[in-house]
PDB file of N, CA and C in Angstrom:
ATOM      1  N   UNK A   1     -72.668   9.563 -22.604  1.00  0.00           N
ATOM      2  CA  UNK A   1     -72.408  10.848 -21.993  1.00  0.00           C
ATOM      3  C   UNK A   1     -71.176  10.754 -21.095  1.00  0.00           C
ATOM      4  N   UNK A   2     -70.746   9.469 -20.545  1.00  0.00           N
ATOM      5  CA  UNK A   2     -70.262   9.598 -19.462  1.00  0.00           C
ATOM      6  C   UNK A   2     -68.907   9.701 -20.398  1.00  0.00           C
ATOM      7  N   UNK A   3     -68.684   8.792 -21.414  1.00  0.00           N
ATOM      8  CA  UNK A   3     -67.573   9.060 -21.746  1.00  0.00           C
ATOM      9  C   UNK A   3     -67.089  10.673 -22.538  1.00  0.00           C
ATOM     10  N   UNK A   4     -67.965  10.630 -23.493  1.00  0.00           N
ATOM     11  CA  UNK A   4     -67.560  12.364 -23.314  1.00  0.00           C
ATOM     12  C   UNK A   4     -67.287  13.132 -22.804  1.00  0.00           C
ATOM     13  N   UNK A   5     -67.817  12.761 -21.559  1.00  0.00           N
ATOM     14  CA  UNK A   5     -67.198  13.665 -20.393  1.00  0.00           C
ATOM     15  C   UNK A   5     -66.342  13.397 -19.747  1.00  0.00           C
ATOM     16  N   UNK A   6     -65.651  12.349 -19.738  1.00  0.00           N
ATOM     17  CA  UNK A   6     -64.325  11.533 -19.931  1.00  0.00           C
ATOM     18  C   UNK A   6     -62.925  12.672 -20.662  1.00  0.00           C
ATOM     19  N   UNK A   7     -63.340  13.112 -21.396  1.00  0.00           N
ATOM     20  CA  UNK A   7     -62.992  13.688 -22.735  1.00  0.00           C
ATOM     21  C   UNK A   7     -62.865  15.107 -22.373  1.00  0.00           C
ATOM     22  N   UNK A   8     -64.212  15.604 -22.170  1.00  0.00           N
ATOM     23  CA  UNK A   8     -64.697  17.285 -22.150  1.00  0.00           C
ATOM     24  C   UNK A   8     -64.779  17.713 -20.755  1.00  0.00           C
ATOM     25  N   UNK A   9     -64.646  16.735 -19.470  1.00  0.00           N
ATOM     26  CA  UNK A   9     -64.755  17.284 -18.099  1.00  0.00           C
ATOM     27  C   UNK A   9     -65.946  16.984 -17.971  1.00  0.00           C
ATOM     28  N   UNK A  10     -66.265  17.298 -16.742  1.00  0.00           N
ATOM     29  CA  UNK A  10     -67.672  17.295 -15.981  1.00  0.00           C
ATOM     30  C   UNK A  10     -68.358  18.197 -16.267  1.00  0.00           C
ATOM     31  N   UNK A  11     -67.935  19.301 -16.669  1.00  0.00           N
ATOM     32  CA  UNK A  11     -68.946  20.257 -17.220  1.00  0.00           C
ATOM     33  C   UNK A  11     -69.909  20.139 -18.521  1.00  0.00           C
ATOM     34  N   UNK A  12     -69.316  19.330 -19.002  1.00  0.00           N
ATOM     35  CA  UNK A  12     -70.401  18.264 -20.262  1.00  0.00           C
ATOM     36  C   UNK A  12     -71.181  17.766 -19.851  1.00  0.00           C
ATOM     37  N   UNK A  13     -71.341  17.071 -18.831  1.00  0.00           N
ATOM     38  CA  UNK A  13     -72.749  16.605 -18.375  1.00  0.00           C
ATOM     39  C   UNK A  13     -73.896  17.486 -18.107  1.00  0.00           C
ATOM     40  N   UNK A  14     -74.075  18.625 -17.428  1.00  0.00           N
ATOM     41  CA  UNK A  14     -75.119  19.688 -17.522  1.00  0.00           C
ATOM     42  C   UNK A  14     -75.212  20.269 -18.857  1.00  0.00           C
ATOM     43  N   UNK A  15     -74.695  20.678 -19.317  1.00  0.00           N
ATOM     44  CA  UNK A  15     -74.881  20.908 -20.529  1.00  0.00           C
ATOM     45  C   UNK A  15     -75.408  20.091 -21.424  1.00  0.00           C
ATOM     46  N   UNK A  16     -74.989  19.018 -21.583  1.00  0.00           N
ATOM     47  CA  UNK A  16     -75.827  17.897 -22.484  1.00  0.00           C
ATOM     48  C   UNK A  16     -77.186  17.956 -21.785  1.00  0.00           C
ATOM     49  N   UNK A  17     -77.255  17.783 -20.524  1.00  0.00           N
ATOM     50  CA  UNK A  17     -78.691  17.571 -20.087  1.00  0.00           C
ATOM     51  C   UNK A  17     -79.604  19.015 -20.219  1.00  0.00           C
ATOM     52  N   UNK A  18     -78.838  20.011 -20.462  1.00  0.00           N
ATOM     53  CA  UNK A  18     -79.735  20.967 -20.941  1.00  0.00           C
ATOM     54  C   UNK A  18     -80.124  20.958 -22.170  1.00  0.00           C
ATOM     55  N   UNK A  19     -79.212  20.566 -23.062  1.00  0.00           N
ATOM     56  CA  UNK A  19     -79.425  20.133 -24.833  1.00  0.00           C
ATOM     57  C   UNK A  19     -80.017  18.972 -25.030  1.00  0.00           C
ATOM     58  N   UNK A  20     -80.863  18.196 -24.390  1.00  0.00           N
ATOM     59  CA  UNK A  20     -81.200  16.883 -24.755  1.00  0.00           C
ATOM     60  C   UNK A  20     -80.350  16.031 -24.739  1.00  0.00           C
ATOM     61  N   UNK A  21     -79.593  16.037 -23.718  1.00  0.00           N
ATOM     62  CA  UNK A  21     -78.725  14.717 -23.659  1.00  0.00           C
ATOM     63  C   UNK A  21     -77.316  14.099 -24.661  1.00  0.00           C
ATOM     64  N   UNK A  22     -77.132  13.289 -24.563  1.00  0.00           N
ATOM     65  CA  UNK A  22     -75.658  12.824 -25.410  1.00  0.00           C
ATOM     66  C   UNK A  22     -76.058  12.791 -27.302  1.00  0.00           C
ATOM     67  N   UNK A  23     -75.182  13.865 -27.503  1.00  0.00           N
ATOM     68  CA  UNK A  23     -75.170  13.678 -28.971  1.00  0.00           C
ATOM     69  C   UNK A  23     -74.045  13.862 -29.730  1.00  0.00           C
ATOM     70  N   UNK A  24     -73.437  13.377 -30.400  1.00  0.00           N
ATOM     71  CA  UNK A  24     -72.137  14.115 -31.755  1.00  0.00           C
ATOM     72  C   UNK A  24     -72.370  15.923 -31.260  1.00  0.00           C
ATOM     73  N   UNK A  25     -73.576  16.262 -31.800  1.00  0.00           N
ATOM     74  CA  UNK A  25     -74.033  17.526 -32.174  1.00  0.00           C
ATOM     75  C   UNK A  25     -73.668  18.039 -31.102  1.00  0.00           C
ATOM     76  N   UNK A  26     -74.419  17.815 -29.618  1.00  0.00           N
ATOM     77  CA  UNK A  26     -74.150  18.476 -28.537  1.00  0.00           C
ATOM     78  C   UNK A  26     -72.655  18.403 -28.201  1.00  0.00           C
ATOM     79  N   UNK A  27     -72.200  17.799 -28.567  1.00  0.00           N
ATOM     80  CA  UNK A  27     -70.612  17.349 -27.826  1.00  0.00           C
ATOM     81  C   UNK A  27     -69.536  18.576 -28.917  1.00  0.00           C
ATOM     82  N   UNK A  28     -69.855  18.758 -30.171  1.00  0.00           N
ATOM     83  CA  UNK A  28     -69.614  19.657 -31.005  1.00  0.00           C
ATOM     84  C   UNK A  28     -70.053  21.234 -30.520  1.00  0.00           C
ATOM     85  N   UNK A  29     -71.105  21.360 -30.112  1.00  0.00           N
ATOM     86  CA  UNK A  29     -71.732  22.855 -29.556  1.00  0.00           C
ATOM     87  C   UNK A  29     -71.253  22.838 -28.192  1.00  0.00           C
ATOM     88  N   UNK A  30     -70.769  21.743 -27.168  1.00  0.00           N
ATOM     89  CA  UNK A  30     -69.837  22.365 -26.208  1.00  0.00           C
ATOM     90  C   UNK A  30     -68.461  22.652 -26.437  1.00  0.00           C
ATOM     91  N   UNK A  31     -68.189  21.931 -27.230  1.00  0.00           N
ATOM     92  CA  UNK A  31     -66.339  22.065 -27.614  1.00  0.00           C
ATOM     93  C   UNK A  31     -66.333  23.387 -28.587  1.00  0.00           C
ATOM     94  N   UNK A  32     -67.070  23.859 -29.299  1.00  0.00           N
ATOM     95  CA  UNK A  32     -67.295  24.992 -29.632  1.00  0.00           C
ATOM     96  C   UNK A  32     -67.075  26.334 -28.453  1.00  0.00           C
ATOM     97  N   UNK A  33     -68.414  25.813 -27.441  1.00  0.00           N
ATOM     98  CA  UNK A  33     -68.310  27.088 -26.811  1.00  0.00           C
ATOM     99  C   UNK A  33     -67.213  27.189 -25.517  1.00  0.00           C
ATOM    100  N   UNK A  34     -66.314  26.232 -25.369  1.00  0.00           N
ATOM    101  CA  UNK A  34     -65.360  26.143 -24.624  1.00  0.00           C
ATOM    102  C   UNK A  34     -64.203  26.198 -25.228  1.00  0.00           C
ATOM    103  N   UNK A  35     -64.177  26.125 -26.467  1.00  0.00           N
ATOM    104  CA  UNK A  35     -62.903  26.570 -27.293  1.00  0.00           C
ATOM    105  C   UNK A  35     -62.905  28.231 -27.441  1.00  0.00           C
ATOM    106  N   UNK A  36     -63.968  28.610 -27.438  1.00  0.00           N
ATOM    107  CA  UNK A  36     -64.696  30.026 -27.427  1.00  0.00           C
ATOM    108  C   UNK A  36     -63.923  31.085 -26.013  1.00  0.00           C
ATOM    109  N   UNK A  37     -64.343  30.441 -25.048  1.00  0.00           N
ATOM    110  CA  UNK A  37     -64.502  31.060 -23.866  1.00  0.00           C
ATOM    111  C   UNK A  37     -63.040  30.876 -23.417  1.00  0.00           C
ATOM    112  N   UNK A  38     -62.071  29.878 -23.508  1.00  0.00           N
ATOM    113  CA  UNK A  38     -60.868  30.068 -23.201  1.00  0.00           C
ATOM    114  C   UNK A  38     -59.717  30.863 -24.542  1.00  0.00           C
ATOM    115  N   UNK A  39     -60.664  30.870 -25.530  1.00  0.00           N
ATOM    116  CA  UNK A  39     -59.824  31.260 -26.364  1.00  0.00           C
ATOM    117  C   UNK A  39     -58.779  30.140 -27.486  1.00  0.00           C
ATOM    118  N   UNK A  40     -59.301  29.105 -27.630  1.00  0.00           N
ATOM    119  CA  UNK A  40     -58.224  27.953 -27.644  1.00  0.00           C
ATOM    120  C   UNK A  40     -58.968  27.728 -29.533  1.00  0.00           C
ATOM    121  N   UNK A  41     -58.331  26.872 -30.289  1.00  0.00           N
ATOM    122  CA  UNK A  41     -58.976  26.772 -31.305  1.00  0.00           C
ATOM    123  C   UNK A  41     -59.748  25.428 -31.381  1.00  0.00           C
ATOM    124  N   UNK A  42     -59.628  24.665 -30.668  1.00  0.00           N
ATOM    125  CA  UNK A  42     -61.054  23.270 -30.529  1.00  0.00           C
ATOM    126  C   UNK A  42     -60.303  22.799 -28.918  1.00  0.00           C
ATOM    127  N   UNK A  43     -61.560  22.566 -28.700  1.00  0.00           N
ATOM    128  CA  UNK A  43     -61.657  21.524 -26.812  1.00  0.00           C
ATOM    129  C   UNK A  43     -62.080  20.423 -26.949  1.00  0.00           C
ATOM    130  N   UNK A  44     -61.336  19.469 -26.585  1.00  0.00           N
ATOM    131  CA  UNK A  44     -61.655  17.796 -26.458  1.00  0.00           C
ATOM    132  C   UNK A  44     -62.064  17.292 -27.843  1.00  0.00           C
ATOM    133  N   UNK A  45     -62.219  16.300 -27.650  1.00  0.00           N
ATOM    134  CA  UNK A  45     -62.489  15.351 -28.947  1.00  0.00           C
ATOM    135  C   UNK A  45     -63.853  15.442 -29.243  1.00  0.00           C
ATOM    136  N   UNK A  46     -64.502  16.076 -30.122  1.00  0.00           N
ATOM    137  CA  UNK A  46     -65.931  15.476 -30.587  1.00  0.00           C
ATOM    138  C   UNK A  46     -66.305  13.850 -31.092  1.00  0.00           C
ATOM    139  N   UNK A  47     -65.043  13.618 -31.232  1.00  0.00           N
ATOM    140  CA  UNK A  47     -65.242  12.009 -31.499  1.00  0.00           C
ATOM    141  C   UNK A  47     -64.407  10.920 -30.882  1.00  0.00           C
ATOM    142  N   UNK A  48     -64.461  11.645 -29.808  1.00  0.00           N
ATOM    143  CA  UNK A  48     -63.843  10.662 -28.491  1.00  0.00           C
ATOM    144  C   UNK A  48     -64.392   8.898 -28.489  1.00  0.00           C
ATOM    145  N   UNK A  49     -66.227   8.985 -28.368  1.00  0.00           N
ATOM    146  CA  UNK A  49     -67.155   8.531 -28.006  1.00  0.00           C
ATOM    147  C   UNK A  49     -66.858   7.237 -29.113  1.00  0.00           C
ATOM    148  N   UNK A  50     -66.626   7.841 -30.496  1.00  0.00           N
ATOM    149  CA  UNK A  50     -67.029   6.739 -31.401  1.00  0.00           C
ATOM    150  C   UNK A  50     -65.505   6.091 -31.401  1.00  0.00           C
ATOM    151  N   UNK A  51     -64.077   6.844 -30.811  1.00  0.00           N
ATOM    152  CA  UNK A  51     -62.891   6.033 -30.742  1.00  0.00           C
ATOM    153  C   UNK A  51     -63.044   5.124 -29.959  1.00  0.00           C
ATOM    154  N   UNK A  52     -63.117   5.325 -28.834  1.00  0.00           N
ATOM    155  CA  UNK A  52     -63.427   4.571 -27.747  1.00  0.00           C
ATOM    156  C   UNK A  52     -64.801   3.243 -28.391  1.00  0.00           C
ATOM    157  N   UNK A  53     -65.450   3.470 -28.605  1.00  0.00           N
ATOM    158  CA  UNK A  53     -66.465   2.347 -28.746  1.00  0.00           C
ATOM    159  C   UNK A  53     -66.357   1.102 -30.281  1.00  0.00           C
ATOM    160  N   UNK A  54     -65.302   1.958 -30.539  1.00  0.00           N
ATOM    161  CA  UNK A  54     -64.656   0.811 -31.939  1.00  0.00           C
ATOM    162  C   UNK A  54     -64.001  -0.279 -31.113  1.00  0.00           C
ATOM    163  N   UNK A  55     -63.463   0.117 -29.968  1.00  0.00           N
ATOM    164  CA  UNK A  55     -62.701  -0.891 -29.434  1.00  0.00           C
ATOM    165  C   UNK A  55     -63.682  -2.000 -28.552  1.00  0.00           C
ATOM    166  N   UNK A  56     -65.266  -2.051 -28.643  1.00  0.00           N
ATOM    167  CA  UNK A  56     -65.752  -2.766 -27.930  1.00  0.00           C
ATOM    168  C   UNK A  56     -67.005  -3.677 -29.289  1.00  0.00           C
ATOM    169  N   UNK A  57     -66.381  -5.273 -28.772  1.00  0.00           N
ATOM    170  CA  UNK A  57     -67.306  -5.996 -29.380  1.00  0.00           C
ATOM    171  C   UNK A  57     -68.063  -6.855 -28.827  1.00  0.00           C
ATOM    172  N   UNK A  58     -68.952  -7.489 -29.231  1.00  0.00           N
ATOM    173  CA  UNK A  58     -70.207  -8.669 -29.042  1.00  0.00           C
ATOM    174  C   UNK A  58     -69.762  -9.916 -29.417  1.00  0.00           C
ATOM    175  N   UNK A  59     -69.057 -10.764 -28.097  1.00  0.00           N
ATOM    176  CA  UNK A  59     -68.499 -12.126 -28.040  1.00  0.00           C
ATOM    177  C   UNK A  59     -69.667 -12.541 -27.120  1.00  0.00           C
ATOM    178  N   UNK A  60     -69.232 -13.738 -27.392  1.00  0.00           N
ATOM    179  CA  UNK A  60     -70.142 -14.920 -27.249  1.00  0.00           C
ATOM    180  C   UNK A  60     -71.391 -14.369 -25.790  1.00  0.00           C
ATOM    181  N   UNK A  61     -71.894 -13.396 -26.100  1.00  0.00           N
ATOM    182  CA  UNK A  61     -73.176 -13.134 -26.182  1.00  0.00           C
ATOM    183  C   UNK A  61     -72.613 -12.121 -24.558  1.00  0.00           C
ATOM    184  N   UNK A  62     -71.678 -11.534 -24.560  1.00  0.00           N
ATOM    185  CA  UNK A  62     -70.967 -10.901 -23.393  1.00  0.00           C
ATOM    186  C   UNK A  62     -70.361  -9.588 -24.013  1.00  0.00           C
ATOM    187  N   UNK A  63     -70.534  -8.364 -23.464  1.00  0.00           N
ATOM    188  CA  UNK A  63     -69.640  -7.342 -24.428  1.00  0.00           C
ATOM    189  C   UNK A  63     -67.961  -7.285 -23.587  1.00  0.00           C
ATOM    190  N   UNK A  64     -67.135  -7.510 -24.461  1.00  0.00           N
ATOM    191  CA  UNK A  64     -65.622  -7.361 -24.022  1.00  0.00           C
ATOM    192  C   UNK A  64     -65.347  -6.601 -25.069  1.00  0.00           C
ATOM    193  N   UNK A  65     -64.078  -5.458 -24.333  1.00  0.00           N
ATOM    194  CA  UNK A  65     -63.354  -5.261 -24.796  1.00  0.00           C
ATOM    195  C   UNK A  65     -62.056  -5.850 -25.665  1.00  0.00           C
ATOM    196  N   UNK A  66     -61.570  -5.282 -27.004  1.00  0.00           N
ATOM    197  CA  UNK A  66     -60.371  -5.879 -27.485  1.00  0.00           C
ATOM    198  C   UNK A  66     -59.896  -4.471 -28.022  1.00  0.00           C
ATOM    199  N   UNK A  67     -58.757  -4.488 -27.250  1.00  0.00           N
ATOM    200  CA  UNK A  67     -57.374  -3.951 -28.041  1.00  0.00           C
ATOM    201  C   UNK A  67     -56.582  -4.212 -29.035  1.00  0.00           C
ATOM    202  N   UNK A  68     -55.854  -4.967 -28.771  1.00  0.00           N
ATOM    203  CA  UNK A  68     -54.788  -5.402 -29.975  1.00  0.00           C
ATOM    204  C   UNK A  68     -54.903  -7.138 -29.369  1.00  0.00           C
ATOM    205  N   UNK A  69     -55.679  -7.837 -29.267  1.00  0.00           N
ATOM    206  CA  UNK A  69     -56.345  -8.753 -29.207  1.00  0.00           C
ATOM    207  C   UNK A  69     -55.562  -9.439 -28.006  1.00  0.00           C
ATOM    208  N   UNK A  70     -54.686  -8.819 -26.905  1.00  0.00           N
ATOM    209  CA  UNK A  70     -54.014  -9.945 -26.329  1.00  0.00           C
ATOM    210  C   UNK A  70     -54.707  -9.431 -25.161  1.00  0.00           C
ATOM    211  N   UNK A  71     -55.886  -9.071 -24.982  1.00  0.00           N
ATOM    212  CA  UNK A  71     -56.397  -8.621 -23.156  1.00  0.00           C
ATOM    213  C   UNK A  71     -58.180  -8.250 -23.718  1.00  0.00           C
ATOM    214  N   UNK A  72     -58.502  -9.089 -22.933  1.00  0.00           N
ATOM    215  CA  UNK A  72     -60.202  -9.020 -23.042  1.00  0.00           C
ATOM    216  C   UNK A  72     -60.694  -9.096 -21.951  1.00  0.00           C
ATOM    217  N   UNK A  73     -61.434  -8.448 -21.648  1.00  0.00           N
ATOM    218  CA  UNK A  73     -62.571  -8.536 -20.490  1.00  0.00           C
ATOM    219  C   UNK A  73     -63.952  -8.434 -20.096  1.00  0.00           C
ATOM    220  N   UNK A  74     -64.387  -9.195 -19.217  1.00  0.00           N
ATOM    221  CA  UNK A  74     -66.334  -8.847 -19.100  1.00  0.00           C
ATOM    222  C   UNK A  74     -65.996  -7.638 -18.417  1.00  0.00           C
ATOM    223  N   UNK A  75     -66.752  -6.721 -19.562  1.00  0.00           N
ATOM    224  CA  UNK A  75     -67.621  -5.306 -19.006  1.00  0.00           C
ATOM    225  C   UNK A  75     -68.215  -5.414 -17.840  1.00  0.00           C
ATOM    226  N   UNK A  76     -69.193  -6.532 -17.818  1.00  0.00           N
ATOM    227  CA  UNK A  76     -70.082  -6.440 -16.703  1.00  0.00           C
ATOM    228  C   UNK A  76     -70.165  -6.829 -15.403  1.00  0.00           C
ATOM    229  N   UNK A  77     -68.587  -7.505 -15.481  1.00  0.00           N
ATOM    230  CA  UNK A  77     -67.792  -8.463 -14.390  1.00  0.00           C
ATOM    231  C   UNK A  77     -67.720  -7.053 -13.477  1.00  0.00           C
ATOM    232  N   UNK A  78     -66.842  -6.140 -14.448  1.00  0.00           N
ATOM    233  CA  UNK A  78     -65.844  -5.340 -13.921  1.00  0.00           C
ATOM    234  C   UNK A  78     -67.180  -4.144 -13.635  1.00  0.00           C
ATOM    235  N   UNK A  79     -68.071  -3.961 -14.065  1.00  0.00           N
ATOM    236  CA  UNK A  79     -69.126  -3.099 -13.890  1.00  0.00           C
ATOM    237  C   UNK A  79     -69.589  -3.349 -12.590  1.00  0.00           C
ATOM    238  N   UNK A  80     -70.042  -4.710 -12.399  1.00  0.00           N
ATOM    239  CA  UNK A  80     -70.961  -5.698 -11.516  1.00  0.00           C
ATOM    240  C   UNK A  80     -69.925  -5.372  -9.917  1.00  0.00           C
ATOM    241  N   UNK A  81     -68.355  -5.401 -10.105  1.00  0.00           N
ATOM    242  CA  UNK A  81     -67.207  -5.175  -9.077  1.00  0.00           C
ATOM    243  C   UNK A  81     -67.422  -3.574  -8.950  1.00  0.00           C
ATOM    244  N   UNK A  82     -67.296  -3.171  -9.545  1.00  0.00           N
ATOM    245  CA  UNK A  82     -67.710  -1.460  -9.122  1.00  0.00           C
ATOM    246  C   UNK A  82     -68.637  -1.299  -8.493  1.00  0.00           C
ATOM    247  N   UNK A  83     -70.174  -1.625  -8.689  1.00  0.00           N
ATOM    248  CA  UNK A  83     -71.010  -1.238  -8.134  1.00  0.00           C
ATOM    249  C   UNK A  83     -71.077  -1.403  -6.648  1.00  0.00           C
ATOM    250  N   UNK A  84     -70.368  -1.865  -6.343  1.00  0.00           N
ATOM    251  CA  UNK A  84     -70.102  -2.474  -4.719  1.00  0.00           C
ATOM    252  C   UNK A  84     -69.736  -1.131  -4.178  1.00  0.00           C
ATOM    253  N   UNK A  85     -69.114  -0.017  -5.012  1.00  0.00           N
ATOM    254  CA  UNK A  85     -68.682   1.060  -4.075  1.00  0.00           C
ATOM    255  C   UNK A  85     -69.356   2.242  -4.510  1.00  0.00           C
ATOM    256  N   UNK A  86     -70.341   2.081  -5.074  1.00  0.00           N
ATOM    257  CA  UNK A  86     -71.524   3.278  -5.534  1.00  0.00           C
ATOM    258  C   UNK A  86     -71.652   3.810  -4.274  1.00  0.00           C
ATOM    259  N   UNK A  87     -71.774   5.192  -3.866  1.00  0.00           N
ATOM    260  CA  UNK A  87     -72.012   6.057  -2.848  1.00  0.00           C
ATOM    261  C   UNK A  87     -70.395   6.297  -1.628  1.00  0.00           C
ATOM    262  N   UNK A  88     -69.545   5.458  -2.201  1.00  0.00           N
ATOM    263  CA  UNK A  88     -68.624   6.210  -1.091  1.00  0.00           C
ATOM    264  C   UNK A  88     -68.020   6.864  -1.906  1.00  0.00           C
ATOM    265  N   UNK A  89     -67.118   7.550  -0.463  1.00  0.00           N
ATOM    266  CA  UNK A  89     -66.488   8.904  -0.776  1.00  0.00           C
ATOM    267  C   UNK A  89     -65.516   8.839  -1.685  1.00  0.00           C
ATOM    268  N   UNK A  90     -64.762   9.547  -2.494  1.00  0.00           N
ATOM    269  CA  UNK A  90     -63.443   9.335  -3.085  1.00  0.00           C
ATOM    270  C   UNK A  90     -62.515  10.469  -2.124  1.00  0.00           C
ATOM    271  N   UNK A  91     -61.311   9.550  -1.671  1.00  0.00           N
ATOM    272  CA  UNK A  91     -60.388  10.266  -1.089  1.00  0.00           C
ATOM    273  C   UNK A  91     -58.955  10.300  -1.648  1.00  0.00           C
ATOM    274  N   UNK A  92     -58.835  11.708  -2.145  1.00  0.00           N
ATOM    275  CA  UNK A  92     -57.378  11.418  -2.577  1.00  0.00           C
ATOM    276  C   UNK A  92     -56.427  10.803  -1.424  1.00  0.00           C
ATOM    277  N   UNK A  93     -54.981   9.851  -1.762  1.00  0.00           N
ATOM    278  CA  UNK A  93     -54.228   9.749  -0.412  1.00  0.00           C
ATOM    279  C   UNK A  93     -53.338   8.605  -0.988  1.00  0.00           C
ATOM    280  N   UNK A  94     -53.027   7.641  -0.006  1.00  0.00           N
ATOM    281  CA  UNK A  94     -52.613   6.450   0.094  1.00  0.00           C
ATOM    282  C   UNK A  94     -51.057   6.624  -0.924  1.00  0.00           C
ATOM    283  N   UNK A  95     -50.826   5.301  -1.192  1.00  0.00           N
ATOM    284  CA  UNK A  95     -49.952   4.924  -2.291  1.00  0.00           C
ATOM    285  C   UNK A  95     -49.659   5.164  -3.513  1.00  0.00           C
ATOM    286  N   UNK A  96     -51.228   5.089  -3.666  1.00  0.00           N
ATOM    287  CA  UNK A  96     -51.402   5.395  -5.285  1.00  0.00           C
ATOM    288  C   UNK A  96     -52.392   6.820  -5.270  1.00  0.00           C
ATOM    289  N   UNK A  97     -52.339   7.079  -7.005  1.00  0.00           N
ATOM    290  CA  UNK A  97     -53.263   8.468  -7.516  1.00  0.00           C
ATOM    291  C   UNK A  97     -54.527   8.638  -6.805  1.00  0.00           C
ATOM    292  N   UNK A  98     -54.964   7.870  -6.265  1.00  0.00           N
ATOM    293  CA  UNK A  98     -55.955   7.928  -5.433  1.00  0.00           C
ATOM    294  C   UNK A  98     -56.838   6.393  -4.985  1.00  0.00           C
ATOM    295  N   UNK A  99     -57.809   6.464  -3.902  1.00  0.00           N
ATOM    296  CA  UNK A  99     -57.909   5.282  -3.565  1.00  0.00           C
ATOM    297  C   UNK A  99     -59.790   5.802  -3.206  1.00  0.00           C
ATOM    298  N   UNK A 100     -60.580   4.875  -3.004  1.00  0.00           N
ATOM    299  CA  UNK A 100     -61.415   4.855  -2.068  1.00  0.00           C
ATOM    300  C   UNK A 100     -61.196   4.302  -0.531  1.00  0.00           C
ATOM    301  N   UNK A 101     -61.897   4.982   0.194  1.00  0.00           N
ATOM    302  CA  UNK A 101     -62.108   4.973   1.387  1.00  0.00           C
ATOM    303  C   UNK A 101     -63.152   3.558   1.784  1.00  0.00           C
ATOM    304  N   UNK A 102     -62.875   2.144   2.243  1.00  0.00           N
ATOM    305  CA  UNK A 102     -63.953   1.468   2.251  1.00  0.00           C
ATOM    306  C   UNK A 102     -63.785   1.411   4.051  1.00  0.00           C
TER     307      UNK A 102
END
């Protein structure tokens, strides 16, 4: 879900959770009705989800990413480093596109 909404905005997430959650199907019936409502002829990728997840494989018993094979990384390294800032604020500012506030 999260990545679809990566894709389709944040407004994909309620919606999926009103449709039963992450599906092809649902991700198709929002890009439908948001291609609808702005007038546009398709919104976001319905197959964002499955581009994105071609690029992730099952090495030596760790999921990393591979691109074009010269940059790999533990998912769960970089997952495991995030979680450290679950609950703070996001503040736009600083140097860069944006930063957290620690």
């Amino acid at each position: 879900m999260a990545l679809q909404s990566y894709n389709m905005g944040s407004g994909f997430i309620p919606f999926a959770l009103e449709h039963g959650g992450y599906s092809k199907e649902v991700a198709i019936q929002f890009s439908q009705l948001m291609a609808a409502k702005n007038g546009w002829p398709r919104y976001g990728d319905v197959d964002y989800v499955e581009h994105v997840l071609r690029y992730y494989h099952s090495g030596d018993g760790k999921v990393v990413v591979v691109g074009d094979g010269t940059q790999r990384f533990d998912v769960e390294k970089v997952h495991n480093f995030m979680k450290k800032f679950l609950g703070q604020p996001y503040v736009w500012g600083g140097e860069n596109t944006g930063c957290w506030r620690v």
